[in-house]
N, C-alpha and C. Protein backbone atom coordinates (compact mmCIF):
# COMPACT_ATOMS: atom_id res chain seq x y z
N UNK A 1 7.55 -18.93 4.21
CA UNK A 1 7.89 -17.64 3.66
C UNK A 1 6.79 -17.23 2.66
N UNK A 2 6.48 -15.35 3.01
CA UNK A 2 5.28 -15.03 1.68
C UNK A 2 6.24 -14.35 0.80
N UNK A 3 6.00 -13.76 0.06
CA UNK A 3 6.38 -12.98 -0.70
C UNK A 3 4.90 -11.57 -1.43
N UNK A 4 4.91 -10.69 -0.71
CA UNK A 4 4.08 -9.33 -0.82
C UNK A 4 4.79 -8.51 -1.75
N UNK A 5 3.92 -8.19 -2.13
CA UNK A 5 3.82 -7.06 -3.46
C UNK A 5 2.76 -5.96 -2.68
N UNK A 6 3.34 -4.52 -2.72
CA UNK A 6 2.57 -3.42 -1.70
C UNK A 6 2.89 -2.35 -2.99
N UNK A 7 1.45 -1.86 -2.36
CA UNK A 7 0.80 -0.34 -3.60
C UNK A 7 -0.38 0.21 -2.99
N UNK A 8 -0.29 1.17 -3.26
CA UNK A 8 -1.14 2.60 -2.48
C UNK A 8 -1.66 3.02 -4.03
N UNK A 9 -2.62 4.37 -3.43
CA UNK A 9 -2.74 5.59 -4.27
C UNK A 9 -2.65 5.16 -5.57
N UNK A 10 -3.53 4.40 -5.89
CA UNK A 10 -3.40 3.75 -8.09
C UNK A 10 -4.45 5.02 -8.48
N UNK A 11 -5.43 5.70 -8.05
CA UNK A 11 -6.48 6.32 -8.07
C UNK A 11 -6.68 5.91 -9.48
N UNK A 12 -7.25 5.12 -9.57
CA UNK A 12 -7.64 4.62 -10.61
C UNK A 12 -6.67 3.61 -12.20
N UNK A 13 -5.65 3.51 -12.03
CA UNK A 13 -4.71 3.42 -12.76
C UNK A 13 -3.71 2.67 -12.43
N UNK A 14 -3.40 1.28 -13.41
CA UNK A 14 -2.03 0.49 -12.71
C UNK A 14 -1.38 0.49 -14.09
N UNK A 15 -0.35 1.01 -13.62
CA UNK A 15 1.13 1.08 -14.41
C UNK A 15 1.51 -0.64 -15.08
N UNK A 16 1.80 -0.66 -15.88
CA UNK A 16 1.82 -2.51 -16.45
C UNK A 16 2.96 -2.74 -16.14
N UNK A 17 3.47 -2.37 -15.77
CA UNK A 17 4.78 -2.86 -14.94
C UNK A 17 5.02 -3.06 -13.58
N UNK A 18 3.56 -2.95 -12.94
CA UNK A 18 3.10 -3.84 -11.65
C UNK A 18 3.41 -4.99 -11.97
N UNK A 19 2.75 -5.75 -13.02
CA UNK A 19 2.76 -7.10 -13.05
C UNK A 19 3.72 -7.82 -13.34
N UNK A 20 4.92 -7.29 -14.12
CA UNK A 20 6.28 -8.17 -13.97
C UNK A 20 6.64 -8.02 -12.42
N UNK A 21 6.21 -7.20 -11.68
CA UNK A 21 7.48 -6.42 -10.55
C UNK A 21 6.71 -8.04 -9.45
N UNK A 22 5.27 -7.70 -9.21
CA UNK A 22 4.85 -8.39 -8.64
C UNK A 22 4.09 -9.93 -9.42
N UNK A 23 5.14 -10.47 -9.93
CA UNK A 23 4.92 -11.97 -10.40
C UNK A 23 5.18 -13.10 -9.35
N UNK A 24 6.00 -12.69 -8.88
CA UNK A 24 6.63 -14.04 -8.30
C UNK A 24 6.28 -13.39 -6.92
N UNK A 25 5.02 -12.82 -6.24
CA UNK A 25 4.77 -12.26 -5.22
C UNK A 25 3.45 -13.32 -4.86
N UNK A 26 2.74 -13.72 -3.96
CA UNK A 26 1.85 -14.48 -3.40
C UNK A 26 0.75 -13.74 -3.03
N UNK A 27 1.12 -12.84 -2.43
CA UNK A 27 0.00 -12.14 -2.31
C UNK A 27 0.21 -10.53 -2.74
N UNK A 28 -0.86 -9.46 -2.88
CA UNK A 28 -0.73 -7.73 -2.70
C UNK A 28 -1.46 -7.45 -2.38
N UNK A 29 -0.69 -6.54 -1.33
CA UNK A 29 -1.70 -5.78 -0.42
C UNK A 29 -1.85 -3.85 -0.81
N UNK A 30 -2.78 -3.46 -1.18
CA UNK A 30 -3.34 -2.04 -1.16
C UNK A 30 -3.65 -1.34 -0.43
N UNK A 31 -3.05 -0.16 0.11
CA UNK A 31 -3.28 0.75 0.86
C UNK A 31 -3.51 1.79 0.74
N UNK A 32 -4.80 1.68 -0.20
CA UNK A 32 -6.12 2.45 -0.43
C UNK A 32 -5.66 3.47 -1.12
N UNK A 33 -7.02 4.26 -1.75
CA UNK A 33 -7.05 5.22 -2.89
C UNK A 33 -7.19 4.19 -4.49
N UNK A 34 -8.02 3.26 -4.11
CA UNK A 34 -7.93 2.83 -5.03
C UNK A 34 -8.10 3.19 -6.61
N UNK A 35 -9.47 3.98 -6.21
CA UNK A 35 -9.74 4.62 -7.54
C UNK A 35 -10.68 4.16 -8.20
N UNK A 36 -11.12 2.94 -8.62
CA UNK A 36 -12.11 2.10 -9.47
C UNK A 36 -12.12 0.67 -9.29
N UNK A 37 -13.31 0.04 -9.51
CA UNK A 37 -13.61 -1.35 -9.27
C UNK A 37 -12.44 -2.22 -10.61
N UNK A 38 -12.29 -1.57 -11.37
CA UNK A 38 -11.06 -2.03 -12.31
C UNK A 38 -9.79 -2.25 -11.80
N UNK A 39 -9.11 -1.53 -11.17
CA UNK A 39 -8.37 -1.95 -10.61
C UNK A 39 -8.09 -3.10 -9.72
N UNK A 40 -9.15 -3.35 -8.51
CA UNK A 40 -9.31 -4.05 -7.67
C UNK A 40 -9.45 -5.58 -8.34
N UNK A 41 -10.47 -5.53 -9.67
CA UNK A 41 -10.53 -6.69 -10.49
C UNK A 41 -9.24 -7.27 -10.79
N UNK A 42 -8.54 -6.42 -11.40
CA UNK A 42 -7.22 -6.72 -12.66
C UNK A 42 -6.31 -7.06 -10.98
N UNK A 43 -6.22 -6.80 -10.01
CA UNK A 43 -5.00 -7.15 -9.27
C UNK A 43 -6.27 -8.51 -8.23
N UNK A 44 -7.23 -9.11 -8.07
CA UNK A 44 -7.75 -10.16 -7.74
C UNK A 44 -7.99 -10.82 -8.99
N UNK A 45 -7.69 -10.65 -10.31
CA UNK A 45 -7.36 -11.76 -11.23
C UNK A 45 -5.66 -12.12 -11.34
N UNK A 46 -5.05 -11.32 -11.01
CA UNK A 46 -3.55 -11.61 -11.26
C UNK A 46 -3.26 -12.50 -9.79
N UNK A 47 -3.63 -11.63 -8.61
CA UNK A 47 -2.86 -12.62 -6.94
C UNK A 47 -3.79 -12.38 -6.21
N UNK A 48 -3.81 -13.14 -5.12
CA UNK A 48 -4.89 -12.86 -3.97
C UNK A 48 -4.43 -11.10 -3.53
N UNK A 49 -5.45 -10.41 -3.52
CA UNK A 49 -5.67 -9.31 -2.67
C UNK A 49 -5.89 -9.03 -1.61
N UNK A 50 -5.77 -8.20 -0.67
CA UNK A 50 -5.93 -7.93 0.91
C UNK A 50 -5.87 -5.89 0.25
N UNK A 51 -6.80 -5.50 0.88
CA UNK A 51 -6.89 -4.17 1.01
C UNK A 51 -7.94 -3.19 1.50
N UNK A 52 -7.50 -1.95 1.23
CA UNK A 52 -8.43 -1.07 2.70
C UNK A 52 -8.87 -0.16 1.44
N UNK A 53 -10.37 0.65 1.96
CA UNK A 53 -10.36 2.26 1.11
C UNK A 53 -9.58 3.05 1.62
N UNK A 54 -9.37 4.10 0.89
CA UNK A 54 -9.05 5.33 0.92
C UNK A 54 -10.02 6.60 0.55
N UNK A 55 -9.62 7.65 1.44
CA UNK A 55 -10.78 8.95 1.32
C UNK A 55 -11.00 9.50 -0.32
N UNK A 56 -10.48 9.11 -0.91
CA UNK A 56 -11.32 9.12 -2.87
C UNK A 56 -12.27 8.24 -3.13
N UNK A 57 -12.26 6.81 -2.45
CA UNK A 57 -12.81 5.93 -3.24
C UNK A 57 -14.25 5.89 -2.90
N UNK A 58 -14.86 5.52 -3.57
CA UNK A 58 -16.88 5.87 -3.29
C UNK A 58 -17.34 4.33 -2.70
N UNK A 59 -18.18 4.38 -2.55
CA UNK A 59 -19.19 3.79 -1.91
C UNK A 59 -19.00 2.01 -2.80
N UNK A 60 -18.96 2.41 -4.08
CA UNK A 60 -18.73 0.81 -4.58
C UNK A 60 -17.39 0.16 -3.95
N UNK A 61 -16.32 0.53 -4.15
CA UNK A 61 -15.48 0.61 -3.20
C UNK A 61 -14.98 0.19 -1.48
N UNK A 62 -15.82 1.10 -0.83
CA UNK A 62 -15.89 0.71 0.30
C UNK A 62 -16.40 -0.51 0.75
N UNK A 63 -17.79 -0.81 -0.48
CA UNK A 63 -18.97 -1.90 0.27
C UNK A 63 -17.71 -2.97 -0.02
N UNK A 64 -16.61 -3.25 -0.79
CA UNK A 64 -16.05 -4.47 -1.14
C UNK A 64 -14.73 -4.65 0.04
N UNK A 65 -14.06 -3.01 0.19
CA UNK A 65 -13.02 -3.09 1.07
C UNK A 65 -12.99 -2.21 2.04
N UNK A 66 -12.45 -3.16 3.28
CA UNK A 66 -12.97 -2.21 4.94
C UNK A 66 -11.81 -1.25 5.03
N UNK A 67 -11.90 -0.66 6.41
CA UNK A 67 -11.44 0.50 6.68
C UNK A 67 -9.95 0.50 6.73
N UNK A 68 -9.84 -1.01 7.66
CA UNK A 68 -8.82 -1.41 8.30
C UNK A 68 -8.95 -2.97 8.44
N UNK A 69 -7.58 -3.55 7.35
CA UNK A 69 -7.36 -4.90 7.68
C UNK A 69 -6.78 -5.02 8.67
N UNK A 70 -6.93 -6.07 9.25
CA UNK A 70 -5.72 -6.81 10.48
C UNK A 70 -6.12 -8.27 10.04
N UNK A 71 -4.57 -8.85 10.30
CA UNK A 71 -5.02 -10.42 10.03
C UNK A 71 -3.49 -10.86 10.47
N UNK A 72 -3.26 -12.29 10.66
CA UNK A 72 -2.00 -12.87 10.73
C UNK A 72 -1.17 -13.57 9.26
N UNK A 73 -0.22 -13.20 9.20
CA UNK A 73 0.61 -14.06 8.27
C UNK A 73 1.87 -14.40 8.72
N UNK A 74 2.30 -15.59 8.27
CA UNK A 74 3.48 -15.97 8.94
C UNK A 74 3.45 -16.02 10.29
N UNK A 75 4.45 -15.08 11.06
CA UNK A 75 4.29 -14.90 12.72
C UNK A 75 4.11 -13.81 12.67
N UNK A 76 3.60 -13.11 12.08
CA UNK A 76 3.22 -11.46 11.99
C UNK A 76 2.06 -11.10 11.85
N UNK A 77 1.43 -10.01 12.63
CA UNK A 77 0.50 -9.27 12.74
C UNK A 77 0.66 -7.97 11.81
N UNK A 78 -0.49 -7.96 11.07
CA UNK A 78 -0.63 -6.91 9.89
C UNK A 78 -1.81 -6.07 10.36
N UNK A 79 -1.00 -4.59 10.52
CA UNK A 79 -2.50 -3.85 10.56
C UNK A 79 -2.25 -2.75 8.85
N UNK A 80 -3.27 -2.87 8.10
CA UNK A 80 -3.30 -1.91 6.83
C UNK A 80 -4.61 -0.68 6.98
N UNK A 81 -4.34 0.39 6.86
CA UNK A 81 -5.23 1.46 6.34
C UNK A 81 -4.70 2.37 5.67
N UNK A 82 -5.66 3.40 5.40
CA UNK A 82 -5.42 4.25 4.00
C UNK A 82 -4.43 5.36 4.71
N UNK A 83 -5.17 6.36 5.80
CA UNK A 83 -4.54 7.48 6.37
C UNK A 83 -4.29 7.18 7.81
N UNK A 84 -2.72 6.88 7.92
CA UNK A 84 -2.57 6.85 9.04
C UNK A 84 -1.73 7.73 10.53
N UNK A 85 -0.97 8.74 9.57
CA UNK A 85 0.46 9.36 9.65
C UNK A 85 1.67 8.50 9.75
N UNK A 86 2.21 8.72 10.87
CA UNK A 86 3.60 7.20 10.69
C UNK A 86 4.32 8.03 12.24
N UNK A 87 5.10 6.80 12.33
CA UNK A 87 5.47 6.83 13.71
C UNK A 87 5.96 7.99 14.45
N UNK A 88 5.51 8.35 15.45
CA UNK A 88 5.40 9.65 16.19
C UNK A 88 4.51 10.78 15.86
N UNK A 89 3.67 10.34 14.68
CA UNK A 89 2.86 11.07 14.35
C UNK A 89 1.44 10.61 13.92
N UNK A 90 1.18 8.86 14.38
CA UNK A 90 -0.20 8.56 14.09
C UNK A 90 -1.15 9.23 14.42
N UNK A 91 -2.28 9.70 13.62
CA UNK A 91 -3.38 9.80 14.42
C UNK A 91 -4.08 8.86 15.28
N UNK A 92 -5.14 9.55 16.07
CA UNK A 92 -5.75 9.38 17.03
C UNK A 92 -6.12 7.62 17.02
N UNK A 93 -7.11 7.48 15.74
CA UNK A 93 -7.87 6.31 15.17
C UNK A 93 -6.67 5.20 15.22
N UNK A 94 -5.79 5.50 14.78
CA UNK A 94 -4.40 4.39 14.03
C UNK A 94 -4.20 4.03 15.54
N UNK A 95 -3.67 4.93 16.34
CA UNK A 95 -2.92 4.79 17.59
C UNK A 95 -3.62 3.74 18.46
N UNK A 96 -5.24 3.83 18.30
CA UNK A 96 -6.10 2.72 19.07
C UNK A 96 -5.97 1.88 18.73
N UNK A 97 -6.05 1.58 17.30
CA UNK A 97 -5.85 0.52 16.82
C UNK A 97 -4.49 -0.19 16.84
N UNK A 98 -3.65 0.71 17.00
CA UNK A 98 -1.76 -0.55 17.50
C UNK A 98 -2.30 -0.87 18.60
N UNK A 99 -2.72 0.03 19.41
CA UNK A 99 -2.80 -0.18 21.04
C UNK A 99 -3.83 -1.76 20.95
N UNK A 100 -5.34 -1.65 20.80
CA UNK A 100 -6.34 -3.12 20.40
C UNK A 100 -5.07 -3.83 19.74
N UNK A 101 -4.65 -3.96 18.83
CA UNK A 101 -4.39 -5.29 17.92
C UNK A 101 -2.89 -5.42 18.32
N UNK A 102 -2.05 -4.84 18.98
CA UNK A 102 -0.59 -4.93 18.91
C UNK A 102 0.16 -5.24 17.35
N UNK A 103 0.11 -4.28 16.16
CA UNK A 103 0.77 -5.10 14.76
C UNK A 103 1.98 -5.58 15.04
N UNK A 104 2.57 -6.07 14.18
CA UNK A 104 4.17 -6.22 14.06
C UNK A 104 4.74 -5.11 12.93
N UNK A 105 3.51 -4.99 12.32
CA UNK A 105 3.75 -4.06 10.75
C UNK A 105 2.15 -3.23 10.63
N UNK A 106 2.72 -2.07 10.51
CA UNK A 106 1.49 -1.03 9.89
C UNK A 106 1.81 -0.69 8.24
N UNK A 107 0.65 -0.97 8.08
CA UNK A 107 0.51 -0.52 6.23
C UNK A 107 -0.13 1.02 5.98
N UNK A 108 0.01 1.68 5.33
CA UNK A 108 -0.67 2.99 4.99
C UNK A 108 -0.29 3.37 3.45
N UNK A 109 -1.17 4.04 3.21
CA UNK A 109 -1.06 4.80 2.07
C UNK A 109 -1.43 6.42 2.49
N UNK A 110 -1.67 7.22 1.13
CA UNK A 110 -2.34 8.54 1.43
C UNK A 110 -1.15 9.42 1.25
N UNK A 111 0.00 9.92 1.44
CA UNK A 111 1.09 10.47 1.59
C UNK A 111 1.22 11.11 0.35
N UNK A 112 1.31 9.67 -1.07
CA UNK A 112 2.39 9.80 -1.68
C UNK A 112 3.52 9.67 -1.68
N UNK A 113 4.26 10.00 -0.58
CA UNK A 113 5.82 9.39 0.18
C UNK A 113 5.79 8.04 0.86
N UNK A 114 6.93 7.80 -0.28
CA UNK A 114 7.52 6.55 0.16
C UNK A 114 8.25 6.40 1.20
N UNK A 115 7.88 5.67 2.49
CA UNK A 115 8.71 5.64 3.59
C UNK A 115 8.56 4.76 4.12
N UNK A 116 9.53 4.07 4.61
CA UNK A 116 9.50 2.43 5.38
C UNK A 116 10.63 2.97 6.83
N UNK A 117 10.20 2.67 7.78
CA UNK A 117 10.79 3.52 9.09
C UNK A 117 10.24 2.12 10.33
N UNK A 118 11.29 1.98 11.38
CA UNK A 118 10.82 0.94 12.36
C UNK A 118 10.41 2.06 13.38
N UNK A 119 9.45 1.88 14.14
CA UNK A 119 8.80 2.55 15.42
C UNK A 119 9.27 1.76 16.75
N UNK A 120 10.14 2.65 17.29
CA UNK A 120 10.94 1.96 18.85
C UNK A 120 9.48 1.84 19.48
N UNK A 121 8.92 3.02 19.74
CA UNK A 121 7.77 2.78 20.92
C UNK A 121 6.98 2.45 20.74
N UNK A 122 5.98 1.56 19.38
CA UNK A 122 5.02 0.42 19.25
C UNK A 122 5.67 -0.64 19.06
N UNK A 123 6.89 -0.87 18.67
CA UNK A 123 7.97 -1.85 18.51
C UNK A 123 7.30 -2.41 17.06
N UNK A 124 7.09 -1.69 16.11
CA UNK A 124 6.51 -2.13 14.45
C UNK A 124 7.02 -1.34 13.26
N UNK A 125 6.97 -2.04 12.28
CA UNK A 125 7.65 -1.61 11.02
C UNK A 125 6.26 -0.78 10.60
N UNK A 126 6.91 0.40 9.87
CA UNK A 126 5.66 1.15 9.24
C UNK A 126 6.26 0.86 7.75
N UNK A 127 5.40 0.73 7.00
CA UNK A 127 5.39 1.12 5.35
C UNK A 127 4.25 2.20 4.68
N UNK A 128 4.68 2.96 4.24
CA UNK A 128 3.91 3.26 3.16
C UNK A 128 4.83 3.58 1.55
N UNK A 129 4.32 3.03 1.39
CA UNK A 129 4.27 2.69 -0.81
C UNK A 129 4.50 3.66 -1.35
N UNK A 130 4.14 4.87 -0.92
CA UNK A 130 4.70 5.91 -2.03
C UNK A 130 3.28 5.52 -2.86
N UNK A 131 2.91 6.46 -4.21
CA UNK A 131 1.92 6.62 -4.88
C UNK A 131 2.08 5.73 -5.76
N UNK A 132 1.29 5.23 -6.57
CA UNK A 132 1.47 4.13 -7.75
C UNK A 132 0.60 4.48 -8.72
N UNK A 133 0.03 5.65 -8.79
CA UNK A 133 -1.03 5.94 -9.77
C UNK A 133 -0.33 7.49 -10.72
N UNK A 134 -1.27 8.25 -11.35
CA UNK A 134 -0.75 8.97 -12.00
C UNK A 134 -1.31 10.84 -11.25
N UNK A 135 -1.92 10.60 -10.52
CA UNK A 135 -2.80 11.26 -10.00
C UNK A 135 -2.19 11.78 -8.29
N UNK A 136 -1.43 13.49 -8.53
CA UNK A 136 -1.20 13.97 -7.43
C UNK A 136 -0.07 14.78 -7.43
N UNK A 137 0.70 15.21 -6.38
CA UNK A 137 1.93 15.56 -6.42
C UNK A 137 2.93 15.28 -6.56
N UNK A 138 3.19 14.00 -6.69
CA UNK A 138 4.23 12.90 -6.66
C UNK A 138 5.35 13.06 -8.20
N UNK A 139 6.36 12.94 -7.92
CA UNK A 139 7.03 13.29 -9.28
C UNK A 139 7.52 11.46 -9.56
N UNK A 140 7.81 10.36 -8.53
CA UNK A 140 7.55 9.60 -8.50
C UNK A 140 6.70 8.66 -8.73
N UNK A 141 6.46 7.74 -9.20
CA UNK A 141 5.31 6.31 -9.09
C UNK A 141 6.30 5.38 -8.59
N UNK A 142 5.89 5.00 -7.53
CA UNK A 142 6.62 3.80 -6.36
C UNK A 142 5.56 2.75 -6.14
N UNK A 143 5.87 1.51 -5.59
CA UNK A 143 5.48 0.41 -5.66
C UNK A 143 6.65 -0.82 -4.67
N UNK A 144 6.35 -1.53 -3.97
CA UNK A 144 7.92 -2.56 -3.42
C UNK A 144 7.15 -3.74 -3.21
N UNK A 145 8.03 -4.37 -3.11
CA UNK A 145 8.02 -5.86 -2.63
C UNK A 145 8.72 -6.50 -1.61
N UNK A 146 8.37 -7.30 -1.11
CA UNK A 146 9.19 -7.92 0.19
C UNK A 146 9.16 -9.24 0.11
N UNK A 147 9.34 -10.22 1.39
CA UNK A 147 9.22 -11.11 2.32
C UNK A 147 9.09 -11.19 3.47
N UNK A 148 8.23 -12.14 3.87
CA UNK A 148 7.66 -12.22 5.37
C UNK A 148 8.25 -13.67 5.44
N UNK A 149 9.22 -13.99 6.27
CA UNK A 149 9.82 -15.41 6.62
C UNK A 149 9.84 -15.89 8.38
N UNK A 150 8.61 -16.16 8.64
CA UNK A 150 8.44 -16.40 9.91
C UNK A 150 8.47 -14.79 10.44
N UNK A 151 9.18 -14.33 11.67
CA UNK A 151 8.70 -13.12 11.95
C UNK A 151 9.89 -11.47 11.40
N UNK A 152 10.29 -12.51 10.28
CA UNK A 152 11.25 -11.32 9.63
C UNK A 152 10.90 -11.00 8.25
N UNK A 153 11.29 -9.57 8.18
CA UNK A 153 10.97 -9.13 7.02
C UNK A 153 12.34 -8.94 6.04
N UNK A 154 12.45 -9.64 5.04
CA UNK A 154 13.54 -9.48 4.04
C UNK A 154 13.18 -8.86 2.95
N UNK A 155 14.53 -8.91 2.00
CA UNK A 155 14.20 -8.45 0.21
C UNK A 155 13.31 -7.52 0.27
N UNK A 156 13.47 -6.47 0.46
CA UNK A 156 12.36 -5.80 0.68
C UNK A 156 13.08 -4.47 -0.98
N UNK A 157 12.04 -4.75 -1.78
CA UNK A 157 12.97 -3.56 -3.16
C UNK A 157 12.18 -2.83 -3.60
N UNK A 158 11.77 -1.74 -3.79
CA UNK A 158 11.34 -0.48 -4.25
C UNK A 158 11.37 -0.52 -5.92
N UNK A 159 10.12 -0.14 -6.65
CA UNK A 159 10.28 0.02 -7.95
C UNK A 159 9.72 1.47 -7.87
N UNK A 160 11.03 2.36 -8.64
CA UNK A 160 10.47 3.22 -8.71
C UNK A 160 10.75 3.71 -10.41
N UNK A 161 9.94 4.90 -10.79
CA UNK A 161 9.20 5.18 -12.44
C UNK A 161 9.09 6.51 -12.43
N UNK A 162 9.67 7.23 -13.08
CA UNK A 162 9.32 8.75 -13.42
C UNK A 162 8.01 8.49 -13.65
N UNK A 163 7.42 9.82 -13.30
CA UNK A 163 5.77 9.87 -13.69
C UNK A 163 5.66 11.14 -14.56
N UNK A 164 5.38 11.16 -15.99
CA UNK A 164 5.02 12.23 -16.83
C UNK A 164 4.23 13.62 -16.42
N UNK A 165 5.04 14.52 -16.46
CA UNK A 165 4.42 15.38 -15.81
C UNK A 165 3.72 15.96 -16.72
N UNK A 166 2.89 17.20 -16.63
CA UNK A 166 1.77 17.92 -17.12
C UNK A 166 2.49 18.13 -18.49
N UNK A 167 3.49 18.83 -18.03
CA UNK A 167 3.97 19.75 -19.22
C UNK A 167 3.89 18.37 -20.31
N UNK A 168 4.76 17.05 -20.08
CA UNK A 168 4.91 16.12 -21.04
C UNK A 168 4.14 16.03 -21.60
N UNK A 169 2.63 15.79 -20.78
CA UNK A 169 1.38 15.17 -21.19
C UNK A 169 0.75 16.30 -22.50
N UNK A 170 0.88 17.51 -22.06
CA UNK A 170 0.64 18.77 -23.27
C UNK A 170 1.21 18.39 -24.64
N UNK A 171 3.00 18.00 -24.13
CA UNK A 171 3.55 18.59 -25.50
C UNK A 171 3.35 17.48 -26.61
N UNK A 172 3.32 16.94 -25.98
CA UNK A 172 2.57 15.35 -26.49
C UNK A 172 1.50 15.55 -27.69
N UNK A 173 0.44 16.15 -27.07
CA UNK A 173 -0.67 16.43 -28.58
C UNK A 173 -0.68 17.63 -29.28
């Protein structure tokens, strides 16, 4: 059994209450928008990392993390990227890629919406994280955690965080 800690969209910024949520997690995986080489540091000093870019992140960024992970854990096949749509609505790129790699689980970010949905006709769990940064439309900051126990996915819990909106941030100074 793993135990994953999943986050998207930090664009630059991790909430400190990542790190209680994902303590007792083994690994986290990012699904891009990272935002800055700071980030990427502070979550490969806390747990092993696995993650993709996203269409914000620059060139330092990219040279460290690819487009699209795939790898095995447990009895499961992981495919992660940044923009993917979600089931019945992948794009073009994503769709080749279930088709090449067969996942058991697709990772994405990019949305902002949090949505975890099973796909009858690739026969795979989609996730995406919802936003975790401060940066976008999101009135939310989301973040979850799971388990991978051989080829099932359990405990799977959502942290979710009001995110200060503009007006707050004004009345503030």
């Amino acid at each position: 059994m793993v135990k994953i800690g999943l986050l998207s969209d930090t664009h630059g910024s991790l909430h400190p209450r990542v790190f209680d949520f994902f303590k007792d997690c083994d690994e986290i995986w990012h699904a891009g928008d990272v935002g800055s080489l700071q980030v990427i540091r502070q979550l490969e000093n806390f747990k092993k990392l696995r993650g993709v870019y996203g269409n914000i992140d620059g060139n330092d960024i990219r040279t460290e993390l690819p487009e699209f992970q795939v790898f095995n854990i447990e009895y499961v096949k992981v495919l992660i990227t940044h923009i993917a749509g979600y089931p019945g609505k992948f794009n073009k790129t994503v769709l080749s890629e279930i088709k090449k790699h067969a996942p058991d689980i697709v990772v994405a970010g990019h949305s902002h919406i949090l949505k975890v949905m099973y796909d009858n006709r690739n026969k795979l769990l989609f996730i995406n994280p919802g936003a975790a940064g401060n940066h976008g439309f999101h009135h939310k900051i989301t973040w979850l955690r799971f388990q991978i126990d051989g080829k099932e996915f359990k405990e799977m819990e959502i942290m979710e965080i009001d995110r200060p909106s503009l007006s707050d941030a004004v009345n503030r100074t």
